[in-house]
C-alpha atoms as a PDB file:
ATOM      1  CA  UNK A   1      44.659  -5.916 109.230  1.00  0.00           C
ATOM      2  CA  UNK A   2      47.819  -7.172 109.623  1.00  0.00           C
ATOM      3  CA  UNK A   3      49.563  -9.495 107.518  1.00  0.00           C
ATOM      4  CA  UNK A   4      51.823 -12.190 109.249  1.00  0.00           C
ATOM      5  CA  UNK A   5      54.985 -13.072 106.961  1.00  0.00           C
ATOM      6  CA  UNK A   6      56.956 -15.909 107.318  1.00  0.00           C
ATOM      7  CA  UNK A   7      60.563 -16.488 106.616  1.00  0.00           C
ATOM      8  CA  UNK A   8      61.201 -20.657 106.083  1.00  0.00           C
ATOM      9  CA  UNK A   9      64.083 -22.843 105.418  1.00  0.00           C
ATOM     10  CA  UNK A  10      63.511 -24.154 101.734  1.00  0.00           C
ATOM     11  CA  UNK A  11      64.573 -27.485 100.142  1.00  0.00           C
ATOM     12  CA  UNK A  12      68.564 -26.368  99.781  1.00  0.00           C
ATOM     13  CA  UNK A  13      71.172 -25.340 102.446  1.00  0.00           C
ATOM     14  CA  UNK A  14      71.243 -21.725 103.074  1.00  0.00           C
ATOM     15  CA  UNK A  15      67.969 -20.983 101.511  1.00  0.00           C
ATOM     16  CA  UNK A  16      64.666 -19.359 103.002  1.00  0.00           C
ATOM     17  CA  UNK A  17      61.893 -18.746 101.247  1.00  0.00           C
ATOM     18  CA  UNK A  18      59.245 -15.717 102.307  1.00  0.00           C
ATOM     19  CA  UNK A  19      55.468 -16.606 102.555  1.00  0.00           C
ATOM     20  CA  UNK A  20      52.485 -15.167 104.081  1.00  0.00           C
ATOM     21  CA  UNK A  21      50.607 -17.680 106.838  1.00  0.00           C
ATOM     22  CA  UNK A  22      49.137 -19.416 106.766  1.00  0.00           C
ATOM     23  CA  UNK A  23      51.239 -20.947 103.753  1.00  0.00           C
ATOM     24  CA  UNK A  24      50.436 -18.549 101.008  1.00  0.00           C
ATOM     25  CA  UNK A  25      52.694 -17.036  98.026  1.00  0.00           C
ATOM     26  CA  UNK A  26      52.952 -13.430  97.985  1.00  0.00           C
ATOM     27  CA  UNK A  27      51.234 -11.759  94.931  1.00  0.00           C
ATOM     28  CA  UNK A  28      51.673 -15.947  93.589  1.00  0.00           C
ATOM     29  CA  UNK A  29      55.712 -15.805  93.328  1.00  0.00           C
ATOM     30  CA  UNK A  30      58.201 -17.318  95.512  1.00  0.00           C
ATOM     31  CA  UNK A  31      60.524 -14.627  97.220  1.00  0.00           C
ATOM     32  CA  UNK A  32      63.397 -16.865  98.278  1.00  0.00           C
ATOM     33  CA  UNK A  33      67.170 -16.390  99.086  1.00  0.00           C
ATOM     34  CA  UNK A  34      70.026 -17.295 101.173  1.00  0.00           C
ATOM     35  CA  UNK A  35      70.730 -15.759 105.143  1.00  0.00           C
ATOM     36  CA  UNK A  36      73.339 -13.062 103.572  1.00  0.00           C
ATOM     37  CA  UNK A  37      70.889 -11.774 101.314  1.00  0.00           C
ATOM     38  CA  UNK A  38      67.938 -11.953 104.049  1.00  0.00           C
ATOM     39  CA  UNK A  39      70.457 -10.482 106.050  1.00  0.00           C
ATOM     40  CA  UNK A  40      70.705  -7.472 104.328  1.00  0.00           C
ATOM     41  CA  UNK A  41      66.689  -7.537 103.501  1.00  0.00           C
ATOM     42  CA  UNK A  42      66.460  -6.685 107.306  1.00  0.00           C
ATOM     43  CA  UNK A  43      69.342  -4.578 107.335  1.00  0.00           C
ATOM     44  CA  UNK A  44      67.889  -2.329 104.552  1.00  0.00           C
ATOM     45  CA  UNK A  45      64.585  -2.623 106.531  1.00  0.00           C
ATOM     46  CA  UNK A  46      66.202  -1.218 109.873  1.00  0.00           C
ATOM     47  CA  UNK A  47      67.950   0.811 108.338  1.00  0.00           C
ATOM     48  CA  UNK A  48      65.121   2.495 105.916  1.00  0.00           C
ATOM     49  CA  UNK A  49      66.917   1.794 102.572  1.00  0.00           C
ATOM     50  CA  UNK A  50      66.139  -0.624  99.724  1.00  0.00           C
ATOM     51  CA  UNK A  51      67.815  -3.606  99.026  1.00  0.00           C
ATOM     52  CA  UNK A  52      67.787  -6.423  96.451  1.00  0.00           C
ATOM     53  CA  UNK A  53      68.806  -9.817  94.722  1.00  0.00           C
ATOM     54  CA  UNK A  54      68.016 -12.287  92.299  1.00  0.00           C
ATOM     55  CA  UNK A  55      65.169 -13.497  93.925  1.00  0.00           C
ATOM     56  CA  UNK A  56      64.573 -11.301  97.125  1.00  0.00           C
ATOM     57  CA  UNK A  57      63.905  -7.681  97.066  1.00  0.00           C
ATOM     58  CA  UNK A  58      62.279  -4.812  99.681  1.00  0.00           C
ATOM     59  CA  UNK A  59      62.058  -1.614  98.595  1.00  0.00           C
ATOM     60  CA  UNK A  60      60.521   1.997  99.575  1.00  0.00           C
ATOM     61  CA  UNK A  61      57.506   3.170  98.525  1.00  0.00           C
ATOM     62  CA  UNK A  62      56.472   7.164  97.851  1.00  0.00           C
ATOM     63  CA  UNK A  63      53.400   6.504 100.790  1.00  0.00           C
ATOM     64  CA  UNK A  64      56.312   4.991 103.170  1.00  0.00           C
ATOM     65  CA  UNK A  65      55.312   1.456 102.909  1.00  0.00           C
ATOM     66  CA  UNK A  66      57.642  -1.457 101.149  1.00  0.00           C
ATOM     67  CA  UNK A  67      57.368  -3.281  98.202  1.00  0.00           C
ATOM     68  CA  UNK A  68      58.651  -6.571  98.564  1.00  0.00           C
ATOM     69  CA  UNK A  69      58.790  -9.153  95.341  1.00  0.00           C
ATOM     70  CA  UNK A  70      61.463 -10.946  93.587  1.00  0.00           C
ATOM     71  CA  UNK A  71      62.881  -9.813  90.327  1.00  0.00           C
ATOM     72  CA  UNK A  72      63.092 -12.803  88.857  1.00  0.00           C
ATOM     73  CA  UNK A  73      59.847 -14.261  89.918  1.00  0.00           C
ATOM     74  CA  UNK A  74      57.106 -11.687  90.327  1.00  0.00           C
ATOM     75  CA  UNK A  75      54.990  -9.755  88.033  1.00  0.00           C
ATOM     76  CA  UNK A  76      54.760  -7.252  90.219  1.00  0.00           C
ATOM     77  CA  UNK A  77      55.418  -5.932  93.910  1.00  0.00           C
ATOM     78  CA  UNK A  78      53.156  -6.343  96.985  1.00  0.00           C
ATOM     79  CA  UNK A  79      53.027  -3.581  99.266  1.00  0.00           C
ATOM     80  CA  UNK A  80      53.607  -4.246 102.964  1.00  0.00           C
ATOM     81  CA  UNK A  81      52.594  -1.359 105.688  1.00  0.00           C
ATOM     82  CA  UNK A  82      55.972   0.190 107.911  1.00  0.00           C
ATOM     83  CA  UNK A  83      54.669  -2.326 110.833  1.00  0.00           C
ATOM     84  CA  UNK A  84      54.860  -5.380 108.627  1.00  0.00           C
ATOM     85  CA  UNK A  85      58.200  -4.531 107.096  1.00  0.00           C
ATOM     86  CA  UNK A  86      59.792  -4.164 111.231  1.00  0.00           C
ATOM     87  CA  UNK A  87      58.104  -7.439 111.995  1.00  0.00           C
ATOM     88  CA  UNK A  88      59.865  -9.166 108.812  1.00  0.00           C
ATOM     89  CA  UNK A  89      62.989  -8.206 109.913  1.00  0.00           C
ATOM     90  CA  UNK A  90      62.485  -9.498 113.691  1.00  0.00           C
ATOM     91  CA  UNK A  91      61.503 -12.776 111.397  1.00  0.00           C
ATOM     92  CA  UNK A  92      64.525 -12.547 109.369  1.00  0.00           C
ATOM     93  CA  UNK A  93      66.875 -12.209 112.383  1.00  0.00           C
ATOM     94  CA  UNK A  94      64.748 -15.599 114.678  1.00  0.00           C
ATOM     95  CA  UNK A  95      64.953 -17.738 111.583  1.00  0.00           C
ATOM     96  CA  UNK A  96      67.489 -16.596 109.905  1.00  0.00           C
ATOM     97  CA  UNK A  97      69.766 -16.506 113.165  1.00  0.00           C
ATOM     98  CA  UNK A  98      68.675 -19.692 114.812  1.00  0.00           C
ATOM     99  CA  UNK A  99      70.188 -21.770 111.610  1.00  0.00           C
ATOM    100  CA  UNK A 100      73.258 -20.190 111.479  1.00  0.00           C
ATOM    101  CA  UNK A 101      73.920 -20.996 115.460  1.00  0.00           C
ATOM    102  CA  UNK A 102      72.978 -24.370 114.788  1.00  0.00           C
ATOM    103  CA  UNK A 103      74.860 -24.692 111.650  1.00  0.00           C
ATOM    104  CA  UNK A 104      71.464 -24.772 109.272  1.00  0.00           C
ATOM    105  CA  UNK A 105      69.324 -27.077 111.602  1.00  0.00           C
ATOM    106  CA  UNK A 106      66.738 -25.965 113.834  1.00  0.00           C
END
């Protein structure tokens, strides 16, 4: 099955914070950041390389699958299949896109 992440605008300008619908933490931490470093979360993800921040991270896994957690917040990573990982970038670039051609408002 599937998993559907979800990239939202948080409670501050330039921030986004990840979640997995309906509205559920990932592994009980919030993965959150601003459009340059979700950015290059789906840059890294197109581009099959790891990338990470304060509070955002996505990373490879030996069985091809991501990791995706933030270092400051999580315990731990959750693993997200090859599929999941392309369809949170598509989400990263509709959300993340769509407030900076509106200047932040949607």
């Amino acid at each position: 099955m599937t998993r559907k992440l979800v990239l939202d605008e948080g409670f501050m300008d330039d921030w986004y914070v990840l979640h997995e619908a309906p509205y559920r933490r990932i592994n009980g931490a919030d993965i959150e950041g601003t459009a340059e470093e979700w950015n290059a979360i789906a840059d890294a993800i197109e581009s099959d390389r790891d990338a990470g921040f304060k509070r955002c991270a996505v990373f490879r896994l030996a069985d091809g699958s991501y990791g995706v957690s933030s270092p400051r917040n999580s315990v731990s990573h959750t693993a997200i299949t090859r599929t999941e990982a392309i369809a949170l970038a598509a989400e990263i670039r509709r959300v993340v896109g769509a407030a900076t051609k509106t200047g932040g408002e949607r």
